[in-house]
C-alpha atoms as a PDB file:
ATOM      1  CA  UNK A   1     -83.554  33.055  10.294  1.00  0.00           C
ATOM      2  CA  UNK A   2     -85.244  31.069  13.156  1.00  0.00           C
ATOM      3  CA  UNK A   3     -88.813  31.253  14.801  1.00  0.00           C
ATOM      4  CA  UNK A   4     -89.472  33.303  17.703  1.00  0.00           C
ATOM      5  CA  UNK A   5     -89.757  31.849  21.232  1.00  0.00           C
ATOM      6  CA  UNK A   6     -90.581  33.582  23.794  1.00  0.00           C
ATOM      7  CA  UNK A   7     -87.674  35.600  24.533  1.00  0.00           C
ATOM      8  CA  UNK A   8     -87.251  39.125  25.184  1.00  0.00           C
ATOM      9  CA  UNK A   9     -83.247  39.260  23.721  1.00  0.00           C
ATOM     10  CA  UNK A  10     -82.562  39.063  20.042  1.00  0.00           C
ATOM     11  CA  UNK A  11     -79.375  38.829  18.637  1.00  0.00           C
ATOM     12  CA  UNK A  12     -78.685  39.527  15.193  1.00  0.00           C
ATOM     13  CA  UNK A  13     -75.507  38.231  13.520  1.00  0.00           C
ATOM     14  CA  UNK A  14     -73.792  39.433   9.864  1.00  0.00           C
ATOM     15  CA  UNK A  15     -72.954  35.863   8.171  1.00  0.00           C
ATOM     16  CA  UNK A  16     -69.482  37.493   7.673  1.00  0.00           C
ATOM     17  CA  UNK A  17     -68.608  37.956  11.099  1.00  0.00           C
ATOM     18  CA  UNK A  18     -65.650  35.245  11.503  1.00  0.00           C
ATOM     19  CA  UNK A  19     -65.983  31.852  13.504  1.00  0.00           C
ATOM     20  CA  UNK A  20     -69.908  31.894  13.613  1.00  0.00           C
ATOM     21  CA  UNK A  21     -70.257  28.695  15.280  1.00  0.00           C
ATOM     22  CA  UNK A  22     -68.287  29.247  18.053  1.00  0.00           C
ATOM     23  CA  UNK A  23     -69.955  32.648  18.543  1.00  0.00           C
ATOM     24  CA  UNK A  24     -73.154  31.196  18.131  1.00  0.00           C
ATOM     25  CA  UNK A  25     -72.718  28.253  20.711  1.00  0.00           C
ATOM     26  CA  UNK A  26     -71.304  31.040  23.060  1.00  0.00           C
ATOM     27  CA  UNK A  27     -75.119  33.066  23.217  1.00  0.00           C
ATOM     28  CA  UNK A  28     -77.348  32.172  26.100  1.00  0.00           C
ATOM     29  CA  UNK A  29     -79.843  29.956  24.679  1.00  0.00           C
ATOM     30  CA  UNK A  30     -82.596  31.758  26.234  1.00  0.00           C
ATOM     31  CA  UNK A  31     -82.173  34.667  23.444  1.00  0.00           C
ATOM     32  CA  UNK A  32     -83.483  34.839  20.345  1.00  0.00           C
ATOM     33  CA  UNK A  33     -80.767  34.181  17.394  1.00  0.00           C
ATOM     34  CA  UNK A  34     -81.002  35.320  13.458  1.00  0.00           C
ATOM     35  CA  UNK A  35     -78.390  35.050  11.241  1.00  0.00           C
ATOM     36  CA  UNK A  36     -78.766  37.498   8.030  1.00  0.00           C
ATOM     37  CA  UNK A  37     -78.602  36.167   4.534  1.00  0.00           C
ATOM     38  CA  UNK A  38     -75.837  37.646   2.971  1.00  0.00           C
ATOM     39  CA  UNK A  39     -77.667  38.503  -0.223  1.00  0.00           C
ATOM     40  CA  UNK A  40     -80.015  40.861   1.196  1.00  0.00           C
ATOM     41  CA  UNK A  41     -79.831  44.371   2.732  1.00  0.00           C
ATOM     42  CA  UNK A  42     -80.146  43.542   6.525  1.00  0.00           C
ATOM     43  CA  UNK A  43     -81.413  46.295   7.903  1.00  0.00           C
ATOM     44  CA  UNK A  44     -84.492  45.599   5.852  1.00  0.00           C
ATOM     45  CA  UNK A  45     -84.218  42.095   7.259  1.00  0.00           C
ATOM     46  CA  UNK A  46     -84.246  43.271  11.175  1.00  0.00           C
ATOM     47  CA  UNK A  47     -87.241  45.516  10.148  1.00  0.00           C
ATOM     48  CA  UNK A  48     -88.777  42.570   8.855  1.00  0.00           C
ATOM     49  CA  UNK A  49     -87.616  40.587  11.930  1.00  0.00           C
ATOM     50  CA  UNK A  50     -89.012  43.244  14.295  1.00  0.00           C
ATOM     51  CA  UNK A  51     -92.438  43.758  12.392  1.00  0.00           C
ATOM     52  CA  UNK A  52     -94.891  43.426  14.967  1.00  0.00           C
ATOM     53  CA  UNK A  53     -93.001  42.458  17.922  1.00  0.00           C
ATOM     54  CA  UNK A  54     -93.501  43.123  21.272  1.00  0.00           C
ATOM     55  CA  UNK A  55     -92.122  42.805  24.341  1.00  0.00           C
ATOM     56  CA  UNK A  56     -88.286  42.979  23.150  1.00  0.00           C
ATOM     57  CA  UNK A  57     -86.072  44.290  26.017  1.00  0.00           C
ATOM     58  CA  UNK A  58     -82.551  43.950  23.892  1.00  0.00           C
ATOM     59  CA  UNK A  59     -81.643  43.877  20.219  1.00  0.00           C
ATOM     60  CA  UNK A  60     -78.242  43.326  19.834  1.00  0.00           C
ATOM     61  CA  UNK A  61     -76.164  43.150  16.638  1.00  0.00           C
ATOM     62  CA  UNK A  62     -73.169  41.282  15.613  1.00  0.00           C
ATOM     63  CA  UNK A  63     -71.525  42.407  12.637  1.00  0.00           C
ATOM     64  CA  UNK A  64     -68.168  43.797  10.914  1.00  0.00           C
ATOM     65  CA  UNK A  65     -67.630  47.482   9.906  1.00  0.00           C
ATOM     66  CA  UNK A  66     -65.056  50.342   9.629  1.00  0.00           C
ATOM     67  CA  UNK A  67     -65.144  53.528  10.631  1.00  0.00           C
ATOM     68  CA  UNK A  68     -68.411  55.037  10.431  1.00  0.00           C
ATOM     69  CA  UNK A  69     -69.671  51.912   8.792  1.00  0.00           C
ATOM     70  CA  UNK A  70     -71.422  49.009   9.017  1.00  0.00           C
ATOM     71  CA  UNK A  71     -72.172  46.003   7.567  1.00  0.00           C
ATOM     72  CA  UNK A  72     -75.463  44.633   7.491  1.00  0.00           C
ATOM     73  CA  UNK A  73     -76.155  41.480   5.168  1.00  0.00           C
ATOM     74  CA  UNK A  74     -75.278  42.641   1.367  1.00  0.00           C
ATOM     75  CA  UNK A  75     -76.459  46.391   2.470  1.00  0.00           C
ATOM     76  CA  UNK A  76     -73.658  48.813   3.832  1.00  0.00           C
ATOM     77  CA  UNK A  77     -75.305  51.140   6.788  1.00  0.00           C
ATOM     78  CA  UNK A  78     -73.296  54.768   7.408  1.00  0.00           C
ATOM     79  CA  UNK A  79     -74.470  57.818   8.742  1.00  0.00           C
ATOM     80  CA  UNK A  80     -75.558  58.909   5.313  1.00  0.00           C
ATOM     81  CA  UNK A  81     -77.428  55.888   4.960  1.00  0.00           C
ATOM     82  CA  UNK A  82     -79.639  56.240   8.353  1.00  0.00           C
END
């Protein structure tokens, strides 16, 4: 994952979501982008991410899921899960 700048819009992107360079080339490079490592539960990387953070207007996440799933690095997020 990358550094902060000074951006108010984060975008969070599942290494499994298909043709990542050309998505990621595609993002206004104003915003704030983190790719998840694959090996570890995500949503305990975007906590992570978020820890002390202020100012964030938009957190938006790229990822692959299925109904009533998603997923989220190696971690699968449902309803049950939340």
């Amino acid at each position: 994952m990358s550094k902060f700048s000074n951006s108010n819009t984060i975008v969070v992107i599942d290494p499994s979501v298909e043709d990542l360079q050309t998505l990621l080339a595609a993002i206004d490079p104003g915003w704030d982008v983190h790719v998840l490592d694959g090996a570890r539960d995500g949503v305990a990387q975007i906590a992570e991410l978020m820890a002390g953070q202020r100012g964030v207007t938009a957190l938006h996440i790229l990822t692959h899921g299925a109904p009533g799933q998603l997923t989220l690095g190696s971690g699968l997020l449902t309803a049950a899960s939340m």
